[in-house]
PDB file of N, CA and C in Angstrom:
ATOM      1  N   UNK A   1     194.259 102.070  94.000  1.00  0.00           N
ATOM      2  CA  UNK A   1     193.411 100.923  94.245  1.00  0.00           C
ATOM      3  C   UNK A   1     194.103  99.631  93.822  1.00  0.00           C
ATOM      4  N   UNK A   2     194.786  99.637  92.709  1.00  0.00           N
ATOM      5  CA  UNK A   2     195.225  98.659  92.318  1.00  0.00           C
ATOM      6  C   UNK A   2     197.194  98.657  91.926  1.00  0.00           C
ATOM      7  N   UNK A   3     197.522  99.536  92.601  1.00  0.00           N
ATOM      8  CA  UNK A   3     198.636  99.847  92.904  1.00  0.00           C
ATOM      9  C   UNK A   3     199.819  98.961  92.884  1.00  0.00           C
ATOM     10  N   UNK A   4     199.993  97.569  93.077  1.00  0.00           N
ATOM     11  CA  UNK A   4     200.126  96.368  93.212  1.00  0.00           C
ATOM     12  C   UNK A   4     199.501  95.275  92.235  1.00  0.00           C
ATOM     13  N   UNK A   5     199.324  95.935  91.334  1.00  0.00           N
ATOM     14  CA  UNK A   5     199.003  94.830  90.080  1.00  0.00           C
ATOM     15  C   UNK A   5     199.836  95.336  88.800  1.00  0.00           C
ATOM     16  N   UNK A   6     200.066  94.473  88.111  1.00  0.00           N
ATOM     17  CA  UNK A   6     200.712  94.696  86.884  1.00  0.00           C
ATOM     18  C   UNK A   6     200.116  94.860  85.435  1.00  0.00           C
ATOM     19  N   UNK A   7     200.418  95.932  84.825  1.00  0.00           N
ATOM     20  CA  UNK A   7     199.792  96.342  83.507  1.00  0.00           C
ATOM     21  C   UNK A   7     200.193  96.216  82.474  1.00  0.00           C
ATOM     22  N   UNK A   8     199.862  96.421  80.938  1.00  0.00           N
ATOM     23  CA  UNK A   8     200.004  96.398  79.971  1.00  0.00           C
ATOM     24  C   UNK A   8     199.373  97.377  79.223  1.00  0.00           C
ATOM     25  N   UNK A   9     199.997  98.016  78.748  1.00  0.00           N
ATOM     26  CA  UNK A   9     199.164  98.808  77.353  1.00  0.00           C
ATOM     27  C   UNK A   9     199.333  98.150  76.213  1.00  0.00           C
ATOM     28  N   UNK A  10     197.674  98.091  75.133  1.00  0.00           N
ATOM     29  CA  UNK A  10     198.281  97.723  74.034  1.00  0.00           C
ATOM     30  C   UNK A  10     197.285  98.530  73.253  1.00  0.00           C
ATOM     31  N   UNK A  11     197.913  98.855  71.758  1.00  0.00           N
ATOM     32  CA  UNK A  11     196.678  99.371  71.053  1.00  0.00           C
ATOM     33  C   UNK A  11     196.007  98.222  70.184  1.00  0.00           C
ATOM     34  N   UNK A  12     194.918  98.735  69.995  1.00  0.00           N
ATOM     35  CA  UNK A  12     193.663  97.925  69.147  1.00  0.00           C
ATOM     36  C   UNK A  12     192.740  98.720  68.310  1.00  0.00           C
ATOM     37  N   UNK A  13     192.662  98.325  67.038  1.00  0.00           N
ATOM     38  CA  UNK A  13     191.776  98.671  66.549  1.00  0.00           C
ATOM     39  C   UNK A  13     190.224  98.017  66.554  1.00  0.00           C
ATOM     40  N   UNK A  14     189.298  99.285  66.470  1.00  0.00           N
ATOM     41  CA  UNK A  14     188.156  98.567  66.705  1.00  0.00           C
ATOM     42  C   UNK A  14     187.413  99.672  65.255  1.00  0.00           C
ATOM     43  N   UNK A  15     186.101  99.915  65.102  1.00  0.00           N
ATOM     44  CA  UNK A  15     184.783 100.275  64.463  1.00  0.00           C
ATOM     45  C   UNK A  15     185.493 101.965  64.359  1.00  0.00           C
ATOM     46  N   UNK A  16     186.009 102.635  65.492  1.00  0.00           N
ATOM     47  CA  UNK A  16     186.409 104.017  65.912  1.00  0.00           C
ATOM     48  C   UNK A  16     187.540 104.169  65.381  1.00  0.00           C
ATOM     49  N   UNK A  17     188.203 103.803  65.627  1.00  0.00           N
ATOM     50  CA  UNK A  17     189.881 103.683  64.674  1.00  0.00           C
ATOM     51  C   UNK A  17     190.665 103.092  66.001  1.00  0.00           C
ATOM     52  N   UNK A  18     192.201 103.549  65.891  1.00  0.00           N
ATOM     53  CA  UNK A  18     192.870 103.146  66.430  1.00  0.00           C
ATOM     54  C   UNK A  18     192.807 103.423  68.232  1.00  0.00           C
ATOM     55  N   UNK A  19     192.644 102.660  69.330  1.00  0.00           N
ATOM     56  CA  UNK A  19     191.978 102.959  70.870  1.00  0.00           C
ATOM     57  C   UNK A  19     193.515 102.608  72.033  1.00  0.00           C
ATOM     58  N   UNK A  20     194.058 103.026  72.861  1.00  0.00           N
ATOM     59  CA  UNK A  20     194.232 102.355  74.217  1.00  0.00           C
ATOM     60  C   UNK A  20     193.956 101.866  74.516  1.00  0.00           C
ATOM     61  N   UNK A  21     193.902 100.380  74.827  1.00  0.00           N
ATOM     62  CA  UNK A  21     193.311  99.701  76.088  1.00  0.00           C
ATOM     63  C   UNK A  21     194.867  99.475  76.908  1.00  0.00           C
ATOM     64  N   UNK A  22     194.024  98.997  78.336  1.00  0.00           N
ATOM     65  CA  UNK A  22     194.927  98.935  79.267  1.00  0.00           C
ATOM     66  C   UNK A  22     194.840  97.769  80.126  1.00  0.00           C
ATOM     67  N   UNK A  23     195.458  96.560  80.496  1.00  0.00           N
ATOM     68  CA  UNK A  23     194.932  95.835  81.234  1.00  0.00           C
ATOM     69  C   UNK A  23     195.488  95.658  82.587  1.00  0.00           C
ATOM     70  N   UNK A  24     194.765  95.064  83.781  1.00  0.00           N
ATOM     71  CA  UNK A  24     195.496  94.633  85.081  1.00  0.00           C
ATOM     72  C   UNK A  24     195.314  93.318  84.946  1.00  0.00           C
ATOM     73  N   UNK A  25     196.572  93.297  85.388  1.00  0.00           N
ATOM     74  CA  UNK A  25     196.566  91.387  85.808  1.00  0.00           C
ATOM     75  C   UNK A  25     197.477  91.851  87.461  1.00  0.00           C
ATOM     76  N   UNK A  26     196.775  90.563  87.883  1.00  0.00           N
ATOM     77  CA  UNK A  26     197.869  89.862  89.318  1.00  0.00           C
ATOM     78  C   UNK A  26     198.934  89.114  89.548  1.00  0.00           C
ATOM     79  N   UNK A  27     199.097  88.925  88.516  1.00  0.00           N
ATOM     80  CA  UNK A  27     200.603  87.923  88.093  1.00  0.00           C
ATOM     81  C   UNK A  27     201.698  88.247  87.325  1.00  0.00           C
ATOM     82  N   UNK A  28     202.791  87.582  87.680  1.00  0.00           N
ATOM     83  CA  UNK A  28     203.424  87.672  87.034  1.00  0.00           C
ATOM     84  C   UNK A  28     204.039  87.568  85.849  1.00  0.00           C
ATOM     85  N   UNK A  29     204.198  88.412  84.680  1.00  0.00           N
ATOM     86  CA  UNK A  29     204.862  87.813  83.561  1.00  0.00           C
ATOM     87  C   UNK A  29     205.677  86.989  83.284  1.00  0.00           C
ATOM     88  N   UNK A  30     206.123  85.829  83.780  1.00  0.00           N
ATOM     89  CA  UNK A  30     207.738  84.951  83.820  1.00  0.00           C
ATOM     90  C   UNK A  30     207.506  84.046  82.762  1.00  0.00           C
ATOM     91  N   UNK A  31     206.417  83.598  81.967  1.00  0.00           N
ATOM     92  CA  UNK A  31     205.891  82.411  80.963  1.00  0.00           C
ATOM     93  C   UNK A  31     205.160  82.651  80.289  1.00  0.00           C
ATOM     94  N   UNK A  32     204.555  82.070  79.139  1.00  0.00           N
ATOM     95  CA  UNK A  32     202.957  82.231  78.181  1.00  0.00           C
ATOM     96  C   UNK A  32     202.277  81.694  79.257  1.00  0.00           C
ATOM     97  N   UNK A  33     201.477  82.449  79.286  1.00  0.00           N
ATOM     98  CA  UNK A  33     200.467  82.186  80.467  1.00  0.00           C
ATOM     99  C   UNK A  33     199.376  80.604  79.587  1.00  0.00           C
ATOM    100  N   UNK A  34     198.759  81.283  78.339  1.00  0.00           N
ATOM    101  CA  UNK A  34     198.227  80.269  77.705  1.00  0.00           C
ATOM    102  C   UNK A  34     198.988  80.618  76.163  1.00  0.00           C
ATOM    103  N   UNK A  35     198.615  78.664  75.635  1.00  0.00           N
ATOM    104  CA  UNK A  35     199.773  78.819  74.934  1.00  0.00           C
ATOM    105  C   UNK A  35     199.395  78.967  73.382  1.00  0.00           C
ATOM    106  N   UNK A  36     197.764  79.029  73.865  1.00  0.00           N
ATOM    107  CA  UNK A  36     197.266  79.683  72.034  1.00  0.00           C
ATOM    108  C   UNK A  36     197.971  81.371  71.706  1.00  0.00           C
ATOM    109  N   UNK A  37     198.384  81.975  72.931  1.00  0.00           N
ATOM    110  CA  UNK A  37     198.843  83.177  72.186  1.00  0.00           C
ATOM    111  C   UNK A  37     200.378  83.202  72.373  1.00  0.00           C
ATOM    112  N   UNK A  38     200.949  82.117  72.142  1.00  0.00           N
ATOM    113  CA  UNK A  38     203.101  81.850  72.250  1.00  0.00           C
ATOM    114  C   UNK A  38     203.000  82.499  70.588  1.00  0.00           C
ATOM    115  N   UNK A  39     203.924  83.180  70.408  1.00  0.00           N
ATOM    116  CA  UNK A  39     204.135  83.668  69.387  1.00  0.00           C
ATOM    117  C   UNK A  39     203.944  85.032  68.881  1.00  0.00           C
ATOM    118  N   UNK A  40     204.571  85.753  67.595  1.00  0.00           N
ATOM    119  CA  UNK A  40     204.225  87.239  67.911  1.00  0.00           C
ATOM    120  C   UNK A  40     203.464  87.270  66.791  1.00  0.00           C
ATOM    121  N   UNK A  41     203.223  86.371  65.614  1.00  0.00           N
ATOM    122  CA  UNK A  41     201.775  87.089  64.960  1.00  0.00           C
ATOM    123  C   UNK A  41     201.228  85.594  64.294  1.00  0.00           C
ATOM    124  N   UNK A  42     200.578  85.334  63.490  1.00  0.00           N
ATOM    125  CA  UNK A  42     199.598  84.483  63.194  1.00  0.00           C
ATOM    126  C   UNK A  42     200.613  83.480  62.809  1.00  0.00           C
ATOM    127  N   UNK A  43     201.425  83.478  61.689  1.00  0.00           N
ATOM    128  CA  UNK A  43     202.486  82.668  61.294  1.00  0.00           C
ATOM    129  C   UNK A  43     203.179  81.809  62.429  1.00  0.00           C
ATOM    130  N   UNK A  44     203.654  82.745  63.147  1.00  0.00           N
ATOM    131  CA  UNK A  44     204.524  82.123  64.577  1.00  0.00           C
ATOM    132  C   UNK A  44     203.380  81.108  65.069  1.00  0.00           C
ATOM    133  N   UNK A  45     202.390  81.907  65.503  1.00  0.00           N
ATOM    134  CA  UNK A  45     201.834  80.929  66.521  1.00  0.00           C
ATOM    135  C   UNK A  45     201.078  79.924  65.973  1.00  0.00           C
ATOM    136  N   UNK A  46     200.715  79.536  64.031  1.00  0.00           N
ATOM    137  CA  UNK A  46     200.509  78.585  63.516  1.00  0.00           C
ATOM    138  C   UNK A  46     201.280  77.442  64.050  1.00  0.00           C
ATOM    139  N   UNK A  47     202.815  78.216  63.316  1.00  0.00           N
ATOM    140  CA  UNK A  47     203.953  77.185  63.633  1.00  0.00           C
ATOM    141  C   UNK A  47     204.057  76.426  64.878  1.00  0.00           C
ATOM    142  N   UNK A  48     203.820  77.309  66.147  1.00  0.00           N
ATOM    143  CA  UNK A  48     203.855  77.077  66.966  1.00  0.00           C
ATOM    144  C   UNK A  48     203.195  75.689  67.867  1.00  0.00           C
ATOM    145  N   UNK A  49     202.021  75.937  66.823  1.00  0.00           N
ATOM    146  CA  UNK A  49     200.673  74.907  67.700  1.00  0.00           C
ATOM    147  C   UNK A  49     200.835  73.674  66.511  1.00  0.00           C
ATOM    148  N   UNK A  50     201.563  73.749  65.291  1.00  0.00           N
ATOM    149  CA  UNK A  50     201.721  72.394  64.795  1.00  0.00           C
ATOM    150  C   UNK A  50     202.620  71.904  65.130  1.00  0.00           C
ATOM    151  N   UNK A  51     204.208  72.240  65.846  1.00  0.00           N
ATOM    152  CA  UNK A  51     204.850  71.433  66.470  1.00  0.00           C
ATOM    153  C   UNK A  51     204.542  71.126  67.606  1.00  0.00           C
ATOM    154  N   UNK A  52     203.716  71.616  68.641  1.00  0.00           N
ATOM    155  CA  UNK A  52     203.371  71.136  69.702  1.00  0.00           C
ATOM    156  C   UNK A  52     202.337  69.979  69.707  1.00  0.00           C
ATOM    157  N   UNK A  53     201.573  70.120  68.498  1.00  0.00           N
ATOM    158  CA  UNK A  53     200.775  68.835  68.496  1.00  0.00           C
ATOM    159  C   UNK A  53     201.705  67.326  67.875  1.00  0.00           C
ATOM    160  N   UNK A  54     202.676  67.910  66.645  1.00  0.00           N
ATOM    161  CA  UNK A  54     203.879  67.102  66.720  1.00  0.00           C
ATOM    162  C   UNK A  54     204.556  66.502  67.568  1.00  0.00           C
ATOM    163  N   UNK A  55     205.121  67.270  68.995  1.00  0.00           N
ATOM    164  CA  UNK A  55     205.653  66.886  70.062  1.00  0.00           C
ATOM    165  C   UNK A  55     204.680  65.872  70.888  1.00  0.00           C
ATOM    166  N   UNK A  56     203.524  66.325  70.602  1.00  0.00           N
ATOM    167  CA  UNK A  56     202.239  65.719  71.745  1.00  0.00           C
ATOM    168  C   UNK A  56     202.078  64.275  71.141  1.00  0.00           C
ATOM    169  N   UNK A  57     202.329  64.213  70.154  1.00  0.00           N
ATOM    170  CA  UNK A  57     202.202  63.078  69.235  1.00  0.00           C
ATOM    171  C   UNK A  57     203.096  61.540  69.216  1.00  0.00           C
ATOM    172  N   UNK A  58     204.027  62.268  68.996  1.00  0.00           N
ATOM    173  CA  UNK A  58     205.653  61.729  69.384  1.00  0.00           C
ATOM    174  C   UNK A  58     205.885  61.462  70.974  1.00  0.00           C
ATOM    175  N   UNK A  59     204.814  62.006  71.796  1.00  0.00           N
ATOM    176  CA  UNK A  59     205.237  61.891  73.363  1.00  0.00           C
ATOM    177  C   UNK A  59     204.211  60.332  73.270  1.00  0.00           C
ATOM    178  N   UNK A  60     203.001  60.627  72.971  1.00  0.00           N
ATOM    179  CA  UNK A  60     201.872  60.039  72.864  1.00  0.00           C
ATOM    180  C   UNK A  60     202.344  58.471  72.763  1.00  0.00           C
ATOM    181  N   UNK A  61     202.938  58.195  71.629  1.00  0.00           N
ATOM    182  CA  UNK A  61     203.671  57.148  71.147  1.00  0.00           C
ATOM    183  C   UNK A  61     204.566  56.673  71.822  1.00  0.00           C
ATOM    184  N   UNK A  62     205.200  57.120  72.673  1.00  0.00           N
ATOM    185  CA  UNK A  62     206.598  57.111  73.475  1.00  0.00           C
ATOM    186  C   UNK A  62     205.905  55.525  74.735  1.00  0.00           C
ATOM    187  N   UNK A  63     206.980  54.735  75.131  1.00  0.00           N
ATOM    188  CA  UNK A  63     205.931  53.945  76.026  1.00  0.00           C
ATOM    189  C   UNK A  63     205.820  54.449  77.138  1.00  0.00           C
ATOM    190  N   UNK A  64     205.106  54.173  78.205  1.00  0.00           N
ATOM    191  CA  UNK A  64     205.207  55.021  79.478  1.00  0.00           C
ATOM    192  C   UNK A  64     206.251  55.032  79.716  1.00  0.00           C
ATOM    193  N   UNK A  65     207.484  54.182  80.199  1.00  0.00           N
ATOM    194  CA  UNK A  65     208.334  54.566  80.989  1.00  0.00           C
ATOM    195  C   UNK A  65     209.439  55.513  80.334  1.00  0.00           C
ATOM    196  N   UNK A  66     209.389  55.949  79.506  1.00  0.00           N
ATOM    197  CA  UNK A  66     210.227  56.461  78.593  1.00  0.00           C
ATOM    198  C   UNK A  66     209.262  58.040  78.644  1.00  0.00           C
ATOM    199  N   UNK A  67     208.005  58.063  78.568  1.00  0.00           N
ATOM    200  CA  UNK A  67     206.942  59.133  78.503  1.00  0.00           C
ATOM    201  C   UNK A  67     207.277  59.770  80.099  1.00  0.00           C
ATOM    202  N   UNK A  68     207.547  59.108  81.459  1.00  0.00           N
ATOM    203  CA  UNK A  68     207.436  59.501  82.718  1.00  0.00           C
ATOM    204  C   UNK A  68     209.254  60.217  82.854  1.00  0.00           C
ATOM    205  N   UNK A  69     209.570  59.553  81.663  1.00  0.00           N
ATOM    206  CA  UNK A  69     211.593  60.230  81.884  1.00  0.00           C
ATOM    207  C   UNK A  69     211.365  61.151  81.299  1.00  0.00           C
ATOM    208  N   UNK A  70     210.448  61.530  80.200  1.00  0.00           N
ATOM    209  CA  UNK A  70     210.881  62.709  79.294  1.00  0.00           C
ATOM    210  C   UNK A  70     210.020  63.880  80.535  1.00  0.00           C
ATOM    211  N   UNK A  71     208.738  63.508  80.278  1.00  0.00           N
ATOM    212  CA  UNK A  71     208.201  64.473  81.729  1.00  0.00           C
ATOM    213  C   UNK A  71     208.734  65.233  82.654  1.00  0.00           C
ATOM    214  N   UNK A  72     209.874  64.084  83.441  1.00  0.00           N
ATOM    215  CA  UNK A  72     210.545  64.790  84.718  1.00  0.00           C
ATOM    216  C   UNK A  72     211.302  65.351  84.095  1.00  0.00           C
ATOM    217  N   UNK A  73     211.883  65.282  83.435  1.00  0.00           N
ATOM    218  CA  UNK A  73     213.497  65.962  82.824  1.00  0.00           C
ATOM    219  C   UNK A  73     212.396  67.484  81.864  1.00  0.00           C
ATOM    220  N   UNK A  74     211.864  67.669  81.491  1.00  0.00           N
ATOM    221  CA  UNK A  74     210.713  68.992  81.401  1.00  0.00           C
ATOM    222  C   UNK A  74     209.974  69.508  82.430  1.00  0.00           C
ATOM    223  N   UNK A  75     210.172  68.993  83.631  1.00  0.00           N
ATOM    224  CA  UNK A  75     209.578  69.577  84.517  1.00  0.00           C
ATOM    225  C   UNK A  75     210.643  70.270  85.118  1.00  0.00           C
ATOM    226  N   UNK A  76     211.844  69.481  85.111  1.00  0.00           N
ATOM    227  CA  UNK A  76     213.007  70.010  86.027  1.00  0.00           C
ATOM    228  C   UNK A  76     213.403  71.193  85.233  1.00  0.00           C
ATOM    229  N   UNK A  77     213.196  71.274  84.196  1.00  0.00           N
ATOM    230  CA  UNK A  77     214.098  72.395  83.358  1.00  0.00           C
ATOM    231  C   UNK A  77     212.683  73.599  83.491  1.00  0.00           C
ATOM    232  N   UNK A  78     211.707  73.795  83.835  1.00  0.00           N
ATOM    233  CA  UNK A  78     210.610  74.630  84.047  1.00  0.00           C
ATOM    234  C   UNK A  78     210.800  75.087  85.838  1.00  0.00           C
ATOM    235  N   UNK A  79     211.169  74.186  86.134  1.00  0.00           N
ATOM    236  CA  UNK A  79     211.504  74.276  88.122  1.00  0.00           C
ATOM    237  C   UNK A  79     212.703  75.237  88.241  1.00  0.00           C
ATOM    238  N   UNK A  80     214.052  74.901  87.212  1.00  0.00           N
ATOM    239  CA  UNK A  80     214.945  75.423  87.292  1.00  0.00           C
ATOM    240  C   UNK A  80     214.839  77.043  86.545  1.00  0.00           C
ATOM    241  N   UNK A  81     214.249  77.350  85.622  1.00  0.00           N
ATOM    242  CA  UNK A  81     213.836  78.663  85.052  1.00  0.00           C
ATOM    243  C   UNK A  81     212.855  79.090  86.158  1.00  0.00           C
ATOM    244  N   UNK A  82     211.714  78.438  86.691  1.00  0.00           N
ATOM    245  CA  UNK A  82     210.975  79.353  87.894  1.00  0.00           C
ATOM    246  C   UNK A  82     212.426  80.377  88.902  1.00  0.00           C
ATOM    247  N   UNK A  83     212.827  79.436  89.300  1.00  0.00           N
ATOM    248  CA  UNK A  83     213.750  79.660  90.404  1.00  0.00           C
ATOM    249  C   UNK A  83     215.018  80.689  90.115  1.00  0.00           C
ATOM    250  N   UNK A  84     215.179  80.700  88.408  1.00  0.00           N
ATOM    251  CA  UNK A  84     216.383  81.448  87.926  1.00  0.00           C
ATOM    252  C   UNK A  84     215.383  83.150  88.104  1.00  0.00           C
ATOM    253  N   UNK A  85     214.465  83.043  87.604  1.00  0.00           N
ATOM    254  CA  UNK A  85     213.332  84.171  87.366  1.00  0.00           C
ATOM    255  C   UNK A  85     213.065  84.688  88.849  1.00  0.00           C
ATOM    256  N   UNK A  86     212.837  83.926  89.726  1.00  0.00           N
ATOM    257  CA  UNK A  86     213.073  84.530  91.323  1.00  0.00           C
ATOM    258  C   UNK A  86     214.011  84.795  92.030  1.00  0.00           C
ATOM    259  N   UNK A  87     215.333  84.788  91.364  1.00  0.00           N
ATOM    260  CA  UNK A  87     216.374  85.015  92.204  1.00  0.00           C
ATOM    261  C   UNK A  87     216.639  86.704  91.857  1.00  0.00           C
TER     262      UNK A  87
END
């Protein structure tokens, strides 16, 4: 039925003890899909979300035209990894 979708196993504990779950998704893995879960355990992805609000900060401040250079030049380097990941 779903033959054409992509899975994951992970274990979890719940109330029962330790369980399988299994998930389908339709997409592809190539990125953090969302970026509250970048990182591999609580520490990381602390770190993670205080330099990005750092970066967001520092962009924030930046004046526009300087904010619209840093943009493209991060977009191009996300365009160029899409395209490395599809070849």
């Amino acid at each position: 039925m779903l033959s054409d979708w992509n899975t994951l196993e992970l274990q979890v504990m719940n109330q029962g003890g330790v369980r399988t779950e299994k998930l389908w998704f339709n997409f592809t893995i190539d990125r953090v899909h969302w970026a509250n879960y970048a990182g591999k355990n609580f520490t990381d992805r602390q770190r993670i979300k205080r330099k990005a609000q750092r970066w967001a900060n520092n962009y924030q401040s930046l004046p526009r035209e300087e904010r619209l250079a840093v943009l493209a030049a991060m977009m191009d380097i996300e365009s160029s990894e899409k395209a490395e990941y599809l070849d």
